[in-house]
C-alpha atoms as a PDB file:
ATOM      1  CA  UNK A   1       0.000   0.000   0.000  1.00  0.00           C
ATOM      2  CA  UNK A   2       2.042   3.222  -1.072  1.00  0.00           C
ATOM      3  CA  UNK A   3       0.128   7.080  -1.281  1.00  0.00           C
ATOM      4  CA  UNK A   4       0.036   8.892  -4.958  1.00  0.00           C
ATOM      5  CA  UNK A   5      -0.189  12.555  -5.638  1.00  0.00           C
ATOM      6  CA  UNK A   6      -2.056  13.654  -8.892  1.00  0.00           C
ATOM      7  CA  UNK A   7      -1.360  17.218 -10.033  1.00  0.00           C
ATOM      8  CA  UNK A   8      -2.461  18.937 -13.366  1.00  0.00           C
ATOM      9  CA  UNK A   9      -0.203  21.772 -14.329  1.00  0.00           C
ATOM     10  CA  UNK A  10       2.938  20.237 -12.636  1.00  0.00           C
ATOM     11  CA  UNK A  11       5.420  21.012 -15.184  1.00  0.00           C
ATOM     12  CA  UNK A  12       6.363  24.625 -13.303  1.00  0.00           C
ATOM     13  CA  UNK A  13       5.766  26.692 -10.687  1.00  0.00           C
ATOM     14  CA  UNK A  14       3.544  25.500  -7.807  1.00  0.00           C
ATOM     15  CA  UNK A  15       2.576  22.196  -9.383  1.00  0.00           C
ATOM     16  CA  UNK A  16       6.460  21.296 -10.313  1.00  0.00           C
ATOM     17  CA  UNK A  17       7.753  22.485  -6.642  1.00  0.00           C
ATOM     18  CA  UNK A  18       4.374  20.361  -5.087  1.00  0.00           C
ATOM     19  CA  UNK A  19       5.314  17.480  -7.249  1.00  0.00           C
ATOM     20  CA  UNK A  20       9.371  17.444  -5.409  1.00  0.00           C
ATOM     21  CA  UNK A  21       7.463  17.487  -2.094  1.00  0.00           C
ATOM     22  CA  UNK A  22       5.259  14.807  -2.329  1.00  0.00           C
ATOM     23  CA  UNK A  23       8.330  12.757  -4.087  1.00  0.00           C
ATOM     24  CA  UNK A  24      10.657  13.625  -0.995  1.00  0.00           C
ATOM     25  CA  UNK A  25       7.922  11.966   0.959  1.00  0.00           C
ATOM     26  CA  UNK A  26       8.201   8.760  -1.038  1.00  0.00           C
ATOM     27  CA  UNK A  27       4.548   9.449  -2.720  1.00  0.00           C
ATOM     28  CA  UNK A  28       3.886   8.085  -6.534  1.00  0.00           C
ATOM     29  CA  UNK A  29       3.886  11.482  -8.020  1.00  0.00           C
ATOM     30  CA  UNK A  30       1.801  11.690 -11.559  1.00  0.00           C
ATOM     31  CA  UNK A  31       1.182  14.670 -13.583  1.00  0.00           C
ATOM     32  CA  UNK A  32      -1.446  16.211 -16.404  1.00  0.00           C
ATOM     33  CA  UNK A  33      -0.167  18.281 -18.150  1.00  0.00           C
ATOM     34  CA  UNK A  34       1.212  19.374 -22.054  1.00  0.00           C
ATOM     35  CA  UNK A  35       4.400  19.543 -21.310  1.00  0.00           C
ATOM     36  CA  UNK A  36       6.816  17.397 -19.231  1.00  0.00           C
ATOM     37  CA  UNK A  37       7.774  17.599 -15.452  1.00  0.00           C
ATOM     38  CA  UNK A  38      11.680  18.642 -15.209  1.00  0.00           C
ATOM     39  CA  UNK A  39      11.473  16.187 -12.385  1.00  0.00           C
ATOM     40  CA  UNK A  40      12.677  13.078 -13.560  1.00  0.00           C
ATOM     41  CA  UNK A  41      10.926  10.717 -10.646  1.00  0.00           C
ATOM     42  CA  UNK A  42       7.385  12.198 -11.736  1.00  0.00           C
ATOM     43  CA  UNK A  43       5.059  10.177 -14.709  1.00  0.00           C
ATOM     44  CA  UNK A  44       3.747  12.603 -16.954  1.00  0.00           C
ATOM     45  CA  UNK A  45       0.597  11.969 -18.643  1.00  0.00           C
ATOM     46  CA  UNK A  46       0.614  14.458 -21.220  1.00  0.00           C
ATOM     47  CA  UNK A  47      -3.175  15.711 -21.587  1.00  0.00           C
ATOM     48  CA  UNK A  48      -4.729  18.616 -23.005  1.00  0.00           C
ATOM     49  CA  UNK A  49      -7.411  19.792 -20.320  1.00  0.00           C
ATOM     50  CA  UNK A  50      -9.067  21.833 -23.084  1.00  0.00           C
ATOM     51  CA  UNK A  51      -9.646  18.731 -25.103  1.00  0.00           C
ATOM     52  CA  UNK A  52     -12.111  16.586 -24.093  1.00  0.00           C
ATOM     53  CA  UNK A  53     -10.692  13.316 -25.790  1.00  0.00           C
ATOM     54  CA  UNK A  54      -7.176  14.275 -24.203  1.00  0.00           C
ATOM     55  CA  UNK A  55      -8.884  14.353 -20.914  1.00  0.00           C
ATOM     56  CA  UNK A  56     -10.930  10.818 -20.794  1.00  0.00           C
ATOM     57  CA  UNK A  57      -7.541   9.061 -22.169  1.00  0.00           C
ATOM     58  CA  UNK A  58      -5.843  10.203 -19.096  1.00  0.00           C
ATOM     59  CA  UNK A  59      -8.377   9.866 -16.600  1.00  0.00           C
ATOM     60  CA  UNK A  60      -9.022   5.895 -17.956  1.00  0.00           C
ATOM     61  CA  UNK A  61      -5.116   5.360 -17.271  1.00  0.00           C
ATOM     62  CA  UNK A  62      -5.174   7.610 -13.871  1.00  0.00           C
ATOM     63  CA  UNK A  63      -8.279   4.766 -12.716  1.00  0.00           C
ATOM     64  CA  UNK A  64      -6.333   2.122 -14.410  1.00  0.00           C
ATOM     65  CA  UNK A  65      -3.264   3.786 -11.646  1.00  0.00           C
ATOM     66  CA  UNK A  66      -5.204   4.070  -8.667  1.00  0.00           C
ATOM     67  CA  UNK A  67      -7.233   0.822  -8.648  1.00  0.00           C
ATOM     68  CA  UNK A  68      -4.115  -1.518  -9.585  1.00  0.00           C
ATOM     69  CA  UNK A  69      -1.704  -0.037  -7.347  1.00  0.00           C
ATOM     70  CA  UNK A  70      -3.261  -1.090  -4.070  1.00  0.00           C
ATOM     71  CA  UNK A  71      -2.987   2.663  -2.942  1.00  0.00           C
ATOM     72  CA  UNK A  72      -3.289   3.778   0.178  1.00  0.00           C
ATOM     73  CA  UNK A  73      -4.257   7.507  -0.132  1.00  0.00           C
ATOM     74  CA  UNK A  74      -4.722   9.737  -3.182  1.00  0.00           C
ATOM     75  CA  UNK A  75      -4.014  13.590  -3.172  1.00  0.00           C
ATOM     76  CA  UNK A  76      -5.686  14.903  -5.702  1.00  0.00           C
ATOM     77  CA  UNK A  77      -4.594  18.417  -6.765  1.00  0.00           C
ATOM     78  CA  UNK A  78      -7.003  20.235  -9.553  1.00  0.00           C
ATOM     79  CA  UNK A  79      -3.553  23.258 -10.007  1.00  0.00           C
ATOM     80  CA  UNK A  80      -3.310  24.220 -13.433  1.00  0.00           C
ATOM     81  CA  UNK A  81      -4.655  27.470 -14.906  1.00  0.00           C
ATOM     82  CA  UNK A  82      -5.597  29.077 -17.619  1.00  0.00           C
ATOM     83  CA  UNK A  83      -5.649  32.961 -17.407  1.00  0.00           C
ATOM     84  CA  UNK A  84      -6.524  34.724 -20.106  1.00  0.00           C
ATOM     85  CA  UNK A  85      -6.395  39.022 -20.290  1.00  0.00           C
ATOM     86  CA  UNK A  86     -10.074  39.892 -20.807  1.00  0.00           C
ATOM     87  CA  UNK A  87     -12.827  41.883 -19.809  1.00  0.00           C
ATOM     88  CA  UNK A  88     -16.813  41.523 -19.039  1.00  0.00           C
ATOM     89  CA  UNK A  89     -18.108  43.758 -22.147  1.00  0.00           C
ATOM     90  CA  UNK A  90     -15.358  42.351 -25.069  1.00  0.00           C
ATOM     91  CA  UNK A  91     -15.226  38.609 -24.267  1.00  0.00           C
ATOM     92  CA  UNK A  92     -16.623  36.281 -26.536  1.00  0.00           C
ATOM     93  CA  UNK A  93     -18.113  32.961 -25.993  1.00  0.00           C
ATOM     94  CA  UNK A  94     -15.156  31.026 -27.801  1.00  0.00           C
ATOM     95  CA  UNK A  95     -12.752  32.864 -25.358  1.00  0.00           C
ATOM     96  CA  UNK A  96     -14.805  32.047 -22.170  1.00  0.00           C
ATOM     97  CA  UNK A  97     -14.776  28.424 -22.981  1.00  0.00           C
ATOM     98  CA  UNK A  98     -11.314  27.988 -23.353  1.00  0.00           C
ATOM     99  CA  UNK A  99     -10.988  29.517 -20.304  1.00  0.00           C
ATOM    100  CA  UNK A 100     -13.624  27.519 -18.150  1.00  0.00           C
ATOM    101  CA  UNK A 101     -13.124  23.923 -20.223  1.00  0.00           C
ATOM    102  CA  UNK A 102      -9.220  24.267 -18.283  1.00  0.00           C
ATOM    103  CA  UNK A 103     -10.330  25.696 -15.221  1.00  0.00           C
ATOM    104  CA  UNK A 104     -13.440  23.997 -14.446  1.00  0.00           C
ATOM    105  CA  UNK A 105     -14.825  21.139 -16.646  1.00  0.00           C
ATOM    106  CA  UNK A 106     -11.446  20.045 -17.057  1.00  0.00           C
ATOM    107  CA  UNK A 107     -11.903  19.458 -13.001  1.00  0.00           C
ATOM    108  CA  UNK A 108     -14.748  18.077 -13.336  1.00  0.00           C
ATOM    109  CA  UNK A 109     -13.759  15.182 -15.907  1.00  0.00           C
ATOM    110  CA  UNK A 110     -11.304  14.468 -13.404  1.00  0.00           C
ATOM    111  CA  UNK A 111     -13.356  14.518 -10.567  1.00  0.00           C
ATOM    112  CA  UNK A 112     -16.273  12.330 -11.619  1.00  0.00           C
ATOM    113  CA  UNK A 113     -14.000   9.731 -12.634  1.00  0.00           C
ATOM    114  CA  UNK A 114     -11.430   9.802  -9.838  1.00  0.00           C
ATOM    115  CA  UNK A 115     -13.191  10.371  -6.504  1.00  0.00           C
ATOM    116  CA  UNK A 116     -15.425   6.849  -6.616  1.00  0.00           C
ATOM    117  CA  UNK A 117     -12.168   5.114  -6.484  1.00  0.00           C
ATOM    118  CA  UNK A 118     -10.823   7.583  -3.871  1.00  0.00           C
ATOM    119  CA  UNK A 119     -10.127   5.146  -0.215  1.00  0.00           C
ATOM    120  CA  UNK A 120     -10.234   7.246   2.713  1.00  0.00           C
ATOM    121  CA  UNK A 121      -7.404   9.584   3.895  1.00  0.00           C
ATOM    122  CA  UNK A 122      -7.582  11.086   0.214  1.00  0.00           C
ATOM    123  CA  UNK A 123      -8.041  14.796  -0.627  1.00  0.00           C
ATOM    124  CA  UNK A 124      -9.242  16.846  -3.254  1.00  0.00           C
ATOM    125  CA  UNK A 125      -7.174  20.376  -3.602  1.00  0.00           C
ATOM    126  CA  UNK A 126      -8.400  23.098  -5.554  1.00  0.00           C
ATOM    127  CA  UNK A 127      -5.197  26.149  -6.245  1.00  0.00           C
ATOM    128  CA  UNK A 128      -7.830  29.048  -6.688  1.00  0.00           C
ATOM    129  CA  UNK A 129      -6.456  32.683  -6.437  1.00  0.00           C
ATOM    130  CA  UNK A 130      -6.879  35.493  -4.578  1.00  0.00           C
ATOM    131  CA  UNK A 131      -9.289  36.160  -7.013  1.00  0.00           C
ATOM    132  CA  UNK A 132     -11.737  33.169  -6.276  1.00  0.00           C
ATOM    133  CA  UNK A 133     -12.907  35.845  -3.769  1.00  0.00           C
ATOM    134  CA  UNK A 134     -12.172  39.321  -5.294  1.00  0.00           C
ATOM    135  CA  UNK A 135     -11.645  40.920  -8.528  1.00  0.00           C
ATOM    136  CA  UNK A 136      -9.660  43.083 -10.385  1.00  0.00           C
ATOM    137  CA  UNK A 137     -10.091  44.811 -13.816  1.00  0.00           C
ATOM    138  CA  UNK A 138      -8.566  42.660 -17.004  1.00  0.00           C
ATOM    139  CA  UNK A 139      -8.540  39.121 -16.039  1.00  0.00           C
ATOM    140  CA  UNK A 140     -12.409  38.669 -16.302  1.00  0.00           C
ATOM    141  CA  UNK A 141     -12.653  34.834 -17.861  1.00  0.00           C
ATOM    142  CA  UNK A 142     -10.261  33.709 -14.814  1.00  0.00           C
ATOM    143  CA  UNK A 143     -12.365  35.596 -12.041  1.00  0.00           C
ATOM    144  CA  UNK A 144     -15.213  33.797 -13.344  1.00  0.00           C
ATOM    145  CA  UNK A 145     -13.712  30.512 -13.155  1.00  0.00           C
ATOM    146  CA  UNK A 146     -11.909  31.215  -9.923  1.00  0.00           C
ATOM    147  CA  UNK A 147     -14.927  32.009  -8.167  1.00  0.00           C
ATOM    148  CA  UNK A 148     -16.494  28.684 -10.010  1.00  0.00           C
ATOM    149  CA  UNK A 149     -13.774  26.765  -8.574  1.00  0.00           C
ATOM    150  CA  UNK A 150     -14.875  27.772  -5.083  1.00  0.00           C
ATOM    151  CA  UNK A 151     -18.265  26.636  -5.196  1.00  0.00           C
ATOM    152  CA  UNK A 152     -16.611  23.200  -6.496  1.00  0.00           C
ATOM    153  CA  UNK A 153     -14.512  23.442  -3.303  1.00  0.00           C
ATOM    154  CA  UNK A 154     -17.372  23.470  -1.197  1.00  0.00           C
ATOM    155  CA  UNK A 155     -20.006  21.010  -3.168  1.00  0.00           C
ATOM    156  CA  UNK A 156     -17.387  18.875  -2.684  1.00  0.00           C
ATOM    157  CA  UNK A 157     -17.042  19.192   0.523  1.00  0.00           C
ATOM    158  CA  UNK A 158     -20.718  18.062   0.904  1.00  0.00           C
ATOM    159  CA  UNK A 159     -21.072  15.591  -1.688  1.00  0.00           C
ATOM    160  CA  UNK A 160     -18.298  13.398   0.046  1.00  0.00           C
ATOM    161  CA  UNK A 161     -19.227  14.037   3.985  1.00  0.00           C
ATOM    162  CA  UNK A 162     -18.641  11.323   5.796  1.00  0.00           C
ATOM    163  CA  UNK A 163     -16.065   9.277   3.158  1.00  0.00           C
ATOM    164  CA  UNK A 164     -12.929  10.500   5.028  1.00  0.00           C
ATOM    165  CA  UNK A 165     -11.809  12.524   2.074  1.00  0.00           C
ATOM    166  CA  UNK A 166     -11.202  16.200   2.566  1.00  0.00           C
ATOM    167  CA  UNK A 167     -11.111  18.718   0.334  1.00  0.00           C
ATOM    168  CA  UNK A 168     -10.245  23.078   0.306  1.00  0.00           C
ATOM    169  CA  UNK A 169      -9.485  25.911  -1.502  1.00  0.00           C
ATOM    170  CA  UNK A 170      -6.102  27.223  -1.554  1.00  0.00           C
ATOM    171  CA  UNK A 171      -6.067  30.693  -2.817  1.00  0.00           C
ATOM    172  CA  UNK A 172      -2.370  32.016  -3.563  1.00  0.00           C
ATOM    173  CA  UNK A 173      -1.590  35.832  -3.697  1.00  0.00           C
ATOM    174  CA  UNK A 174       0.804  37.552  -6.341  1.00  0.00           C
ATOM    175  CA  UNK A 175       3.131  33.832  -6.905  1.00  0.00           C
ATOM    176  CA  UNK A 176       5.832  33.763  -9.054  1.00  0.00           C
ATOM    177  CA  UNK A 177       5.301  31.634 -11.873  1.00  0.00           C
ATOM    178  CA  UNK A 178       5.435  32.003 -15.398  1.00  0.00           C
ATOM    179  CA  UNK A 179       1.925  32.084 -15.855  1.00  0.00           C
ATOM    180  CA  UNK A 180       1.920  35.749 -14.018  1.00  0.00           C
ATOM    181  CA  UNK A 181       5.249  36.469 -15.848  1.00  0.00           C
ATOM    182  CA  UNK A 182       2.977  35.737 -18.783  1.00  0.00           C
ATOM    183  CA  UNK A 183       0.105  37.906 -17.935  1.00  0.00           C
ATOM    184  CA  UNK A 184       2.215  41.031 -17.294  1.00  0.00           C
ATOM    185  CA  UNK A 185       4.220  40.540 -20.633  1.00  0.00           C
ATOM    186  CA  UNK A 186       7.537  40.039 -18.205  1.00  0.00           C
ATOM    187  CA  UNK A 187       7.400  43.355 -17.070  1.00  0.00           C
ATOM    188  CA  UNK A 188      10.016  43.689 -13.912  1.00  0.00           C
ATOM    189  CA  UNK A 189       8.534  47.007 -12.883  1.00  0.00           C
ATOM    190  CA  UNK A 190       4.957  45.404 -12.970  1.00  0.00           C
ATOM    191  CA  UNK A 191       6.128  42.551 -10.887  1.00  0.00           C
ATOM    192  CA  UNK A 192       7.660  44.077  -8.304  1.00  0.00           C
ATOM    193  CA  UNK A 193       4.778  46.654  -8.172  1.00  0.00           C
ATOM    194  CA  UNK A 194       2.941  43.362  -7.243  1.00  0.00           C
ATOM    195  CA  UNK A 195       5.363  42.149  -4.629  1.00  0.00           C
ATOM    196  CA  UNK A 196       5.001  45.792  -2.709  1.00  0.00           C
ATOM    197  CA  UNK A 197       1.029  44.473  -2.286  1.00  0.00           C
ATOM    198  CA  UNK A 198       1.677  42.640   0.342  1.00  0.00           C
ATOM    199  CA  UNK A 199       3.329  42.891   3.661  1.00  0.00           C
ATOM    200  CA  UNK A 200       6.845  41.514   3.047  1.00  0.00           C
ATOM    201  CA  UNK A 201       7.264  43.429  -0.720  1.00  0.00           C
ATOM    202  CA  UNK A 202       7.917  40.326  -2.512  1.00  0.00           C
ATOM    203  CA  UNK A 203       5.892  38.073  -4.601  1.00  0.00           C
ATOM    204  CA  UNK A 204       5.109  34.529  -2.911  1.00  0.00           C
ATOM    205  CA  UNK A 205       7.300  31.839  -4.051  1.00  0.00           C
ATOM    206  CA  UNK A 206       6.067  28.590  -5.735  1.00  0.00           C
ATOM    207  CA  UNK A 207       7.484  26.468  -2.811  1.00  0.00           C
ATOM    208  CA  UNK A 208       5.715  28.303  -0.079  1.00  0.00           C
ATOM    209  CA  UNK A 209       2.117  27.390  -2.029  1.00  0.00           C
ATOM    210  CA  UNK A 210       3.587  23.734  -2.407  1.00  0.00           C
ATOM    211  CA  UNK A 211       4.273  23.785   1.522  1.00  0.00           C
ATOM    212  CA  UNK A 212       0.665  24.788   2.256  1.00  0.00           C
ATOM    213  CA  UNK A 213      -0.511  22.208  -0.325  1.00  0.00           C
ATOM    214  CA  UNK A 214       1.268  19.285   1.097  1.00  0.00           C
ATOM    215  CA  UNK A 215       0.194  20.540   4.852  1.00  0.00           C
ATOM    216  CA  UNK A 216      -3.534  20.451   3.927  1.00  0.00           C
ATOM    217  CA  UNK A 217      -3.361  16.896   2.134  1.00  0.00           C
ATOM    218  CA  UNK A 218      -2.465  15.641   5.764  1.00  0.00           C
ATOM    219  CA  UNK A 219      -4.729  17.861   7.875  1.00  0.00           C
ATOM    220  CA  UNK A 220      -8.841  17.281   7.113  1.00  0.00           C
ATOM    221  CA  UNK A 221      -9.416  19.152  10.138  1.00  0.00           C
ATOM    222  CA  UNK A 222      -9.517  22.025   7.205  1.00  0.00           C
ATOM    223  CA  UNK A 223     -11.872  20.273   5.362  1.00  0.00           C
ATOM    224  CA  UNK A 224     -14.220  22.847   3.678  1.00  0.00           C
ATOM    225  CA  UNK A 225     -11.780  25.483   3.986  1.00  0.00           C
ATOM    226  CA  UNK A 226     -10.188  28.435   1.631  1.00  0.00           C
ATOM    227  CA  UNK A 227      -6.734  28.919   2.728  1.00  0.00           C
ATOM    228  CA  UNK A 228      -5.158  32.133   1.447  1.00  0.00           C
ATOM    229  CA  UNK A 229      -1.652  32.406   0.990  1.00  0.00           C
ATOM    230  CA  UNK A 230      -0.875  35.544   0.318  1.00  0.00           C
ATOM    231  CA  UNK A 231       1.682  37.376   2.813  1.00  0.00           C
ATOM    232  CA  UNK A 232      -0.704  39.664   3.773  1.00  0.00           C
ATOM    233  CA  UNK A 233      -2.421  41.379   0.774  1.00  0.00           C
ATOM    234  CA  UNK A 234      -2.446  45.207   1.095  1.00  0.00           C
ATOM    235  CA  UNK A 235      -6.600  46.078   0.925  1.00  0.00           C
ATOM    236  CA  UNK A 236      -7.458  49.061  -1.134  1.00  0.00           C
END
């Protein structure tokens, strides 16, 4: 009986540095993503959570995994993102998609055909964002499916009461990742504008997020919760 982590997105930033924790703990790391893990311990299934084929051939070998293996536990961690720069009165329908079939149905796929097979002691991990619970001009496809992600959190959280799996939102501040680098077109003035939002005027590192991610696998006394991570954001 061994424990295996699943992460999607865990070929950088918070899902690569979750991926070296769980592996330092002698977990069966696996992740979903396009492109590869740099770690060399972790199977990559390479999947396309925008395609829907992409997703069912990985989630038939992740069940194929998980009920051969005689596993012990399961962490289950729903990271990758898609964030997209848009706004409420220009964004199509095409564009909202793309952004909700990676952020939320591609969770979903995942979830309806995982968590049946889930034994007890598992956990289901959401990465939301400061922004599953606030908003901010630009990034208007991602709010949506940030805030989506938290009602996911906590349906799940009632849907599985009383299987011993636990589940929570963990909602990172300004982290960075290339996916932010991204977003602010690798702008070093706009980055460390970001880090001075917080208390300690730096943007939160990858491995911090992993920490907290690793912590609440083993804790379901947080079950139900949203856990933000964000060095004390600056309100406005």
């Amino acid at each position: 009986m061994h424990p295996i982590a699943i992460l999607t997105g865990a070929s950088s930033g918070i899902g690569a540095a979750a991926a070296e924790q769980f592996l330092e703990a002698q977990y069966t790391v696996i992740n979903l993503s396009r492109r590869e893990c740099p770690i060399p311990e972790v199977t990559t299934l390479t999947t396309d959570l925008s395609d829907t084929q992409s997703l069912a051939n990985s989630s038939k070998a992740l069940c194929e995994i998980v009920t051969a293996r005689g596993v012990s536990s399961v962490c289950l961690v729903h990271n990758a993102s898609l964030m997209l720069k848009d706004r409420c009165d220009t964004t199509d329908d095409e564009a909202m998609l793309q952004a909700l079939s990676v952020n939320v149905l591609g969770i979903n796929t995942l979830n309806r055909a995982l968590l049946p097979l889930f034994p007890s002691t598992s956990s289901v991990l959401y990465v939301g964002s400061t922004l599953s619970e606030k908003a901010v001009a630009g990034a208007y496809s991602y709010i949506v499916s940030k805030h989506a992600q938290l009602g996911m959190m906590r349906a799940t959280c009632q849907d599985l009461m009383g299987r011993g799996i636990h589940t929570a939102l963990i909602c990172p501040g300004f982290t960075d990742t290339s996916m932010l680098r991204e977003h602010v077109g690798n702008d070093a003035d706009v980055l460390s504008s970001l880090g001075e939002m917080n208390s300690y005027g730096r943007l939160v590192a990858p491995q911090e997020i992993a920490d907290l991610i690793f912590w609440a696998h083993h804790h379901p006394v947080i079950n139900g919760a949203v856990m933000h991570a964000n060095l004390g954001q600056v309100e406005h």
